[in-house]
C-alpha atoms as a PDB file:
ATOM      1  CA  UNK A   1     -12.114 -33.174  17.234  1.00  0.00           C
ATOM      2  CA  UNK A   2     -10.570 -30.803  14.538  1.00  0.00           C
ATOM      3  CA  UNK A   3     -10.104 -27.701  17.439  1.00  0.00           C
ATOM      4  CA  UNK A   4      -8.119 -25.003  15.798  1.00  0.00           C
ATOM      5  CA  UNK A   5      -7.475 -23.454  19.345  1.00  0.00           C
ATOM      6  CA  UNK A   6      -5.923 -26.763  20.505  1.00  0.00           C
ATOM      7  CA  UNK A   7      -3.787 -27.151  17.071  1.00  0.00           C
ATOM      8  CA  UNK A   8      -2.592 -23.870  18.223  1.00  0.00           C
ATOM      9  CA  UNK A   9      -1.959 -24.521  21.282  1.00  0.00           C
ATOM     10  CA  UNK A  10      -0.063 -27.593  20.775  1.00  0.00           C
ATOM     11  CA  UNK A  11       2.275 -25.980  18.263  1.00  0.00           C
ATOM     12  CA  UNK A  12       3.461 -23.477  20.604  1.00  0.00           C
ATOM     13  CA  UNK A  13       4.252 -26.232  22.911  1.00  0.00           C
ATOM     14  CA  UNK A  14       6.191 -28.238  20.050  1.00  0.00           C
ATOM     15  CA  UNK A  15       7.272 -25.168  18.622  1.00  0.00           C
ATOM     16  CA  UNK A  16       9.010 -23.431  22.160  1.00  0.00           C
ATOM     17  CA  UNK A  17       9.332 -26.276  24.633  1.00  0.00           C
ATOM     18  CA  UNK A  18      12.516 -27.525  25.103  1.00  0.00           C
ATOM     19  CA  UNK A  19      11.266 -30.708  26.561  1.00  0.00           C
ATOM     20  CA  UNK A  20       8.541 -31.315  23.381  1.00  0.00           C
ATOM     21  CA  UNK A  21      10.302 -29.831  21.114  1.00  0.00           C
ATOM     22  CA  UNK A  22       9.309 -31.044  17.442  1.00  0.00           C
ATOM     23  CA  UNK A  23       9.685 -28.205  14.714  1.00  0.00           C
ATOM     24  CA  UNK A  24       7.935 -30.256  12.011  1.00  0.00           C
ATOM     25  CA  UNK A  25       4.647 -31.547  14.063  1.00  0.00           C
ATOM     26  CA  UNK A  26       4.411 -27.923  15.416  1.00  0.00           C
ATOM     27  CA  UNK A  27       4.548 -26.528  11.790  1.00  0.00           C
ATOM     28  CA  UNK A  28       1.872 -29.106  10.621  1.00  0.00           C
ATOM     29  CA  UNK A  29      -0.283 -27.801  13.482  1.00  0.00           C
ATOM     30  CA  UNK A  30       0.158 -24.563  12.250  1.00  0.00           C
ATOM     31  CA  UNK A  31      -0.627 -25.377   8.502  1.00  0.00           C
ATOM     32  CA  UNK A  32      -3.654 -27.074  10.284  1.00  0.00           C
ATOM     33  CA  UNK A  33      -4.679 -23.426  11.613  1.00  0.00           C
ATOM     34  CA  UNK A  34      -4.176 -22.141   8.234  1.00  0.00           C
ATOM     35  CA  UNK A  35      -6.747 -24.533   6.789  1.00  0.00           C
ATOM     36  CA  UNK A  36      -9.204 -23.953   9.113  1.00  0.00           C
ATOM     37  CA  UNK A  37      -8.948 -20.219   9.121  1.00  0.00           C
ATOM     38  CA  UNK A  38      -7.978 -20.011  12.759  1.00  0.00           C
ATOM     39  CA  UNK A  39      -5.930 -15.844  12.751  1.00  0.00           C
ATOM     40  CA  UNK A  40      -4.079 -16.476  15.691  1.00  0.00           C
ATOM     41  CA  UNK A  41      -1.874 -19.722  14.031  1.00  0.00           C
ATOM     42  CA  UNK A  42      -2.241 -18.508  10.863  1.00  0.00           C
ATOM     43  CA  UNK A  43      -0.268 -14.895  12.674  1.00  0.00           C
ATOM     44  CA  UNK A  44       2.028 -17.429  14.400  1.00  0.00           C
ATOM     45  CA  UNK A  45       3.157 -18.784  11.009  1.00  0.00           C
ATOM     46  CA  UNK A  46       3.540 -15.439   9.058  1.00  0.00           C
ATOM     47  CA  UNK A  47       5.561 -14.551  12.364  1.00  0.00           C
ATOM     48  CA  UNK A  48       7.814 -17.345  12.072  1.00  0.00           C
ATOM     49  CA  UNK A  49       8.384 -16.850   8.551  1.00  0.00           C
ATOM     50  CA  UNK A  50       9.405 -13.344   9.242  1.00  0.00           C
ATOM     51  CA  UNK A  51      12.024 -13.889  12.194  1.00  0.00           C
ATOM     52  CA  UNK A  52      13.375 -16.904   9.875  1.00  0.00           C
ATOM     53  CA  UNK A  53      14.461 -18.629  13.291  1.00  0.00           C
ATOM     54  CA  UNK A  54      12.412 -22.570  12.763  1.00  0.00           C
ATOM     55  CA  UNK A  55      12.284 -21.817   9.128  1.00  0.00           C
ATOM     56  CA  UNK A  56      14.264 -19.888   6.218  1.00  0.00           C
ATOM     57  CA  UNK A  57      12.889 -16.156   6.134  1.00  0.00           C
ATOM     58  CA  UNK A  58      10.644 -15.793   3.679  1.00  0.00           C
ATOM     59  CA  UNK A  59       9.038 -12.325   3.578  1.00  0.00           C
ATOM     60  CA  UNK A  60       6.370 -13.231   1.248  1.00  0.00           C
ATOM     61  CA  UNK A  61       5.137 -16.248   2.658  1.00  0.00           C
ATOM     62  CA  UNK A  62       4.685 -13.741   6.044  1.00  0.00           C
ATOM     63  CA  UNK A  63       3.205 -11.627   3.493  1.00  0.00           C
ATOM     64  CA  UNK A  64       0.140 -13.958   1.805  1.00  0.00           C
ATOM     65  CA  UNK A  65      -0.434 -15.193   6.054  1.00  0.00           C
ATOM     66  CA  UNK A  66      -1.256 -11.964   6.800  1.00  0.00           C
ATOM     67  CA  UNK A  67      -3.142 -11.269   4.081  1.00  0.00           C
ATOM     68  CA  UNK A  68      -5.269 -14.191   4.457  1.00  0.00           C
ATOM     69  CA  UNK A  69      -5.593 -12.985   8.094  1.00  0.00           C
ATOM     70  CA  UNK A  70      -6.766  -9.657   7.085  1.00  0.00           C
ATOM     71  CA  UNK A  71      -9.437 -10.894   4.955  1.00  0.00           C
ATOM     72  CA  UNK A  72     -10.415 -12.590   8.273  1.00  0.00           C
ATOM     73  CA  UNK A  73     -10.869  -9.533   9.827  1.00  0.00           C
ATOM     74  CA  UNK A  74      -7.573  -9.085  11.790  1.00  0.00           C
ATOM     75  CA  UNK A  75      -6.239  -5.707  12.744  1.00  0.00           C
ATOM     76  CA  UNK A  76      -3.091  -6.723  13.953  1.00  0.00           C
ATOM     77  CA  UNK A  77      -2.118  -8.370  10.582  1.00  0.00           C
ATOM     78  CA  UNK A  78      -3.044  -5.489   8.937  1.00  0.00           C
ATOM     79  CA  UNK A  79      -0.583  -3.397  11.449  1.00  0.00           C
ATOM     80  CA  UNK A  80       1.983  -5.959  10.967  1.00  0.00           C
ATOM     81  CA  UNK A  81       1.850  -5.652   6.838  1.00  0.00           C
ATOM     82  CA  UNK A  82       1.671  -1.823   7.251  1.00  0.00           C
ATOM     83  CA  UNK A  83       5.216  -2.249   9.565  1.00  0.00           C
ATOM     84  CA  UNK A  84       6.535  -4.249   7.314  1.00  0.00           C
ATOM     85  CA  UNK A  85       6.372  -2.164   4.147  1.00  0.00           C
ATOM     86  CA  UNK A  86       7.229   0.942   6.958  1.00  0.00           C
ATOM     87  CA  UNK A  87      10.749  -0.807   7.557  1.00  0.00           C
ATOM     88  CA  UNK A  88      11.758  -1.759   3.857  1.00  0.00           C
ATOM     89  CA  UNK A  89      11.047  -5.652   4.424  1.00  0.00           C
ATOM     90  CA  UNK A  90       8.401  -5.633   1.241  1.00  0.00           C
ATOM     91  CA  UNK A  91      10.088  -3.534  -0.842  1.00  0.00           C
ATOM     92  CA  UNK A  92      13.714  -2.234  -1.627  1.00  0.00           C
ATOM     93  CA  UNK A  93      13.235   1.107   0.113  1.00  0.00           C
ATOM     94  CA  UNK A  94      10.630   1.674   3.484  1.00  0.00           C
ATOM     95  CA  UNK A  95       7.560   2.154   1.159  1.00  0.00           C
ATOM     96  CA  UNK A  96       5.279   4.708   3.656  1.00  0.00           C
ATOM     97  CA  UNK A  97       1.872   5.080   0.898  1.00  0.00           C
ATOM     98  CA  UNK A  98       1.735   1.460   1.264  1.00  0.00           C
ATOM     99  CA  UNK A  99       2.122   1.339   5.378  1.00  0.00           C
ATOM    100  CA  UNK A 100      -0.052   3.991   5.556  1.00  0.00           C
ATOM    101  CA  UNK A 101      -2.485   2.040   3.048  1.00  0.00           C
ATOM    102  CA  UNK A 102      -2.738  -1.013   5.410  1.00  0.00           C
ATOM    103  CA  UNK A 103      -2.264   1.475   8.581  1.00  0.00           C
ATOM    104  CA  UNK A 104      -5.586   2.616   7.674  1.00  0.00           C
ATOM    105  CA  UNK A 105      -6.809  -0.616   7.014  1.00  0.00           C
ATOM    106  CA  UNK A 106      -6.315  -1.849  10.759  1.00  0.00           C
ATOM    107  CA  UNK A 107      -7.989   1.202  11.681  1.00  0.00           C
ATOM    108  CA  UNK A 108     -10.940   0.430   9.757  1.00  0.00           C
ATOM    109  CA  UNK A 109     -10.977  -2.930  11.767  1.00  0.00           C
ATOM    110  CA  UNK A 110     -10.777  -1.008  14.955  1.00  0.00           C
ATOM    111  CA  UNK A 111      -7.250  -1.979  15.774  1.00  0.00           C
ATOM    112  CA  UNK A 112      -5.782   0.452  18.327  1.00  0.00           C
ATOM    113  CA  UNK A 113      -2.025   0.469  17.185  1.00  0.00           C
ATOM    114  CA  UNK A 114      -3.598   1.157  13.199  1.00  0.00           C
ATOM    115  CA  UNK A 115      -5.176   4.080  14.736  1.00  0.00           C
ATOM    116  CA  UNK A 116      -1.851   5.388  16.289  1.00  0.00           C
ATOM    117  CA  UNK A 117       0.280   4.960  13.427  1.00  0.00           C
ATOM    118  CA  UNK A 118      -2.368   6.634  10.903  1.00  0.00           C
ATOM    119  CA  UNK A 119      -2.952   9.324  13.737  1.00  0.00           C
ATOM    120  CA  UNK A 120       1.342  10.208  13.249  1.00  0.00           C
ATOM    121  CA  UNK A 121       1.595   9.571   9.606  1.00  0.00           C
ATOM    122  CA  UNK A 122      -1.375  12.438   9.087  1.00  0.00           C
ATOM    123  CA  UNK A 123       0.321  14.375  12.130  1.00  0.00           C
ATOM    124  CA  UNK A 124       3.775  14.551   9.987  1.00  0.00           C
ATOM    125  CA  UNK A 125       3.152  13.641   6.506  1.00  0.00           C
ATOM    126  CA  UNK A 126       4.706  10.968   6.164  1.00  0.00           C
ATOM    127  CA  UNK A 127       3.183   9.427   3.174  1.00  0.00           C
ATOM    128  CA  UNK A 128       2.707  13.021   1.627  1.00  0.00           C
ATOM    129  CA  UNK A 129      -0.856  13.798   3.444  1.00  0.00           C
ATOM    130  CA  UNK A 130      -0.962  15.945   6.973  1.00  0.00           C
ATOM    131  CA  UNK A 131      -4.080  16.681   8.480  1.00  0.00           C
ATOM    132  CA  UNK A 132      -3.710  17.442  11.769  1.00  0.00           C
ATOM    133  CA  UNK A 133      -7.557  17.425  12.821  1.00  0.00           C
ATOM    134  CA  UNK A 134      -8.035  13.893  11.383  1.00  0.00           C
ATOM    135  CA  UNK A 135      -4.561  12.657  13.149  1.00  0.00           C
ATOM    136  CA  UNK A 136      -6.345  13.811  16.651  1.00  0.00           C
ATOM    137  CA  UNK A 137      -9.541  11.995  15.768  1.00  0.00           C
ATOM    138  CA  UNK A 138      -7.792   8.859  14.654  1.00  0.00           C
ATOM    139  CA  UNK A 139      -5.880   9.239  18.395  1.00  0.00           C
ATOM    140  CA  UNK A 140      -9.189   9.621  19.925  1.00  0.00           C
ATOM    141  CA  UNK A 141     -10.331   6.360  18.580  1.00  0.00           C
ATOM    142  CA  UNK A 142      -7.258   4.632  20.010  1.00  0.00           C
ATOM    143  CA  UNK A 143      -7.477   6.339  23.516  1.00  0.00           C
ATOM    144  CA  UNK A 144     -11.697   5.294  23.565  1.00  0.00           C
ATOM    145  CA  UNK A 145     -10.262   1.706  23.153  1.00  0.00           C
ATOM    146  CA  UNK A 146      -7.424   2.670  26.358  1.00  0.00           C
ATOM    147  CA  UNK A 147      -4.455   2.906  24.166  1.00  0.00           C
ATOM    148  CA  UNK A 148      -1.750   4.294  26.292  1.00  0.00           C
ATOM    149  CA  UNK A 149       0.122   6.205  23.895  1.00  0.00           C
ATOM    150  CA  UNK A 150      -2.619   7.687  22.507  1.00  0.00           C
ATOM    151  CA  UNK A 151      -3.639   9.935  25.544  1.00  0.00           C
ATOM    152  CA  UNK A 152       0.180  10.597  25.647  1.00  0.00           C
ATOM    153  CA  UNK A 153      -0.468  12.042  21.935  1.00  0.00           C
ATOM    154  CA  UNK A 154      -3.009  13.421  22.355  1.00  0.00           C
ATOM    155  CA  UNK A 155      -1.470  15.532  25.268  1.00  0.00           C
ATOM    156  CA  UNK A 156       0.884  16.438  22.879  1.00  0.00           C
ATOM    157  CA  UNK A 157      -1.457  17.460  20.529  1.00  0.00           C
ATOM    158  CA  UNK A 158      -3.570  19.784  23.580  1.00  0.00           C
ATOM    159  CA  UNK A 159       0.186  21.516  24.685  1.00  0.00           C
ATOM    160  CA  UNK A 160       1.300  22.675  21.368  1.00  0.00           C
ATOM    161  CA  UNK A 161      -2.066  23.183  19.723  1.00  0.00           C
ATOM    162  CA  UNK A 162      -1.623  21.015  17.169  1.00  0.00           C
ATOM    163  CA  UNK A 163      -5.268  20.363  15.325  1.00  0.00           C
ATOM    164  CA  UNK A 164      -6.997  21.765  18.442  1.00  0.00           C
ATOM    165  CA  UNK A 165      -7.000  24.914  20.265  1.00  0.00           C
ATOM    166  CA  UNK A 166      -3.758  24.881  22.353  1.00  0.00           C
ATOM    167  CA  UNK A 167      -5.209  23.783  26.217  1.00  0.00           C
ATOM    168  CA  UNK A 168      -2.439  23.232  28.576  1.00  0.00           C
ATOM    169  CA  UNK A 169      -5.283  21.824  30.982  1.00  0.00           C
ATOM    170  CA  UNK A 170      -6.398  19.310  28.952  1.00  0.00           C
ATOM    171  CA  UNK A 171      -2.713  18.296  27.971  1.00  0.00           C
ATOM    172  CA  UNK A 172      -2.523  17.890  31.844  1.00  0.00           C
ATOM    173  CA  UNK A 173      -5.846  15.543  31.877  1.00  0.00           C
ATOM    174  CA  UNK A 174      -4.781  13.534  28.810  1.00  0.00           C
ATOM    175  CA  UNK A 175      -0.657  13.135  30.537  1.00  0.00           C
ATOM    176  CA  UNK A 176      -2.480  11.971  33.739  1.00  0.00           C
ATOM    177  CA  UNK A 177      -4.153   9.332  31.859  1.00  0.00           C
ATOM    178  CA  UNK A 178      -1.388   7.934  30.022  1.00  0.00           C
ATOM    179  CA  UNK A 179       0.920   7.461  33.651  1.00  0.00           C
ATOM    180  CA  UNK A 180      -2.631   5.560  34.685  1.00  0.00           C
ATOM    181  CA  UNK A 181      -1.826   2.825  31.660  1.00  0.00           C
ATOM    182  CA  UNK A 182       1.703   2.642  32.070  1.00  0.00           C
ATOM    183  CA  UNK A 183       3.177   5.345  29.852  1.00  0.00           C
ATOM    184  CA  UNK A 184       6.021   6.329  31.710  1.00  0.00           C
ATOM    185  CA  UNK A 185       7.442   8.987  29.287  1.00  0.00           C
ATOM    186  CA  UNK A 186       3.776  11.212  30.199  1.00  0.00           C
ATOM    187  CA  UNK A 187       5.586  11.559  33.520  1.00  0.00           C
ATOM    188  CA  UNK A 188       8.700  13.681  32.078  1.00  0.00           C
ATOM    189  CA  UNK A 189       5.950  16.121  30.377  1.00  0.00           C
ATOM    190  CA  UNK A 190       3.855  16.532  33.441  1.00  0.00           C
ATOM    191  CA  UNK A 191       7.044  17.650  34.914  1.00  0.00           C
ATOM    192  CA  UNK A 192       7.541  20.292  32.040  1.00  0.00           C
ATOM    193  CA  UNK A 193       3.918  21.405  32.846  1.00  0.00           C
ATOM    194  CA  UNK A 194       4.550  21.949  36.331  1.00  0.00           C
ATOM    195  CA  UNK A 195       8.348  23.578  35.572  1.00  0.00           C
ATOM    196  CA  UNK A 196       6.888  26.128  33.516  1.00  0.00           C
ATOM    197  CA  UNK A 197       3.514  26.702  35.361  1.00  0.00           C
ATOM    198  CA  UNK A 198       1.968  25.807  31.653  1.00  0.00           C
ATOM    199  CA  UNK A 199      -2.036  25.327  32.872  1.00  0.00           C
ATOM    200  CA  UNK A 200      -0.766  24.647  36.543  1.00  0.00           C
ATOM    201  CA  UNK A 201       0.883  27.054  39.680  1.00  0.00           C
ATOM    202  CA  UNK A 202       4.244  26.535  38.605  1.00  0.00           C
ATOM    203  CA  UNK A 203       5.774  23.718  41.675  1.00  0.00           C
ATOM    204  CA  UNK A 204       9.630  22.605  40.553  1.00  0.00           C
ATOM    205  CA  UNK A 205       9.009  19.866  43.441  1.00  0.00           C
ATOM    206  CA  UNK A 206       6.222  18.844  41.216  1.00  0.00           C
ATOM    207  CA  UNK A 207       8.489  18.621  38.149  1.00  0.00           C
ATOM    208  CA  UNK A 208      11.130  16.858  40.513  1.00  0.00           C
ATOM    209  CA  UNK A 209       8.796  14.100  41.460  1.00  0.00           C
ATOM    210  CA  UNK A 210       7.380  13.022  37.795  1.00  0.00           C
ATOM    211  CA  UNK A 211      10.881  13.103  36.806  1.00  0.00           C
ATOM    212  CA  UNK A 212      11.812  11.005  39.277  1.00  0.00           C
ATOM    213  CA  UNK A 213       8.889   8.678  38.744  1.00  0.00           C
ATOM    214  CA  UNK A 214       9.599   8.674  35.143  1.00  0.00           C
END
């Protein structure tokens, strides 16, 4: 009945189970997602491309996938490009005006690991710019759509003052709601907090107990 989600589907099952396993018929499903603009097969296929594992790597096949997916309106292929050109895979050297150029481009589709990576690139410069308000505001973004790693930054940002007025309380709120959503590394600065009684009493059994849970 010309279902992209089941073409999908059934290449992951020809393309990954052992007991189905048919690397041509799970490619032709894939193609199939690729004609009928379905993002998640036409992802799978870029993917594929890029680990080089079913087929020969070829960087810019992954390339014009997620490009097509982009003009879909995916965020995460957007990320991906932006990674790719980060790491050197587009270009002969990491190319960081370009990431930063499709970083901002996931962020613009409301992608929550776009807004992270534009957030540190404008924290440190990467690509040239630093703007340290705008890096908090594109981590605020990210946290309002429960990115873990953005409260953690965000914390960050609060404890050494870093675009904002230095708040050792707020650090505290923004570390508390990272170890909420998994991000285990908040734990080892909530422990600094309470070490050096930075916006708390200082407790070293505090500090001893997110270090342990960390």
């Amino acid at each position: 009945y010309c279902e992209p989600y089941s073409a999908y589907e059934l290449a992951l099952i020809y393309l990954y189970n052992d007991e189905y396993k048919n690397v041509e018929r799970g490619l032709m499903c894939l193609n199939r997602c690729v004609e009928d603009d379905y993002i998640q097969g036409i992802e799978g296929l870029a993917n594929i491309y890029f680990n080089g594992d079913l087929v020969p790597e070829d960087m810019n096949r992954a390339k014009e996938l997620l490009e097509k997916a982009i003009e879909l309106g995916s965020g995460s292929a957007a990320y991906r490009l932006g990674w790719m050109y980060e790491r050197g895979f587009l270009s002969e050297e990491p190319d960081y005006v370009k990431a930063l150029e499709f970083y901002e481009k996931a962020a613009s589709l409301n992608n929550a690991d776009g807004y992270c990576r534009v957030a540190l690139y404008l924290a440190n410069g990467y690509s040239g710019v630093k703007d340290p308000v705008k890096s908090r505001e594109y981590y605020e973004k990210a946290a309002d759509l429960g990115d873990h790693s953005a409260y953690f930054n965000l914390g960050i940002l609060y404890r050494k003052g870093l675009g904002v007025m230095q708040d050792f309380s707020i650090a505290k709120e923004y570390y508390e709601k990272a170890v909420t959503l998994g991000e285990s590394s908040a734990y080892i600065n909530l422990g600094v907090l309470y070490g050096k009684g930075l916006g708390v009493i200082q407790d070293y059994c505090k500090t001893k107990e997110y270090y342990e849970k960390a």
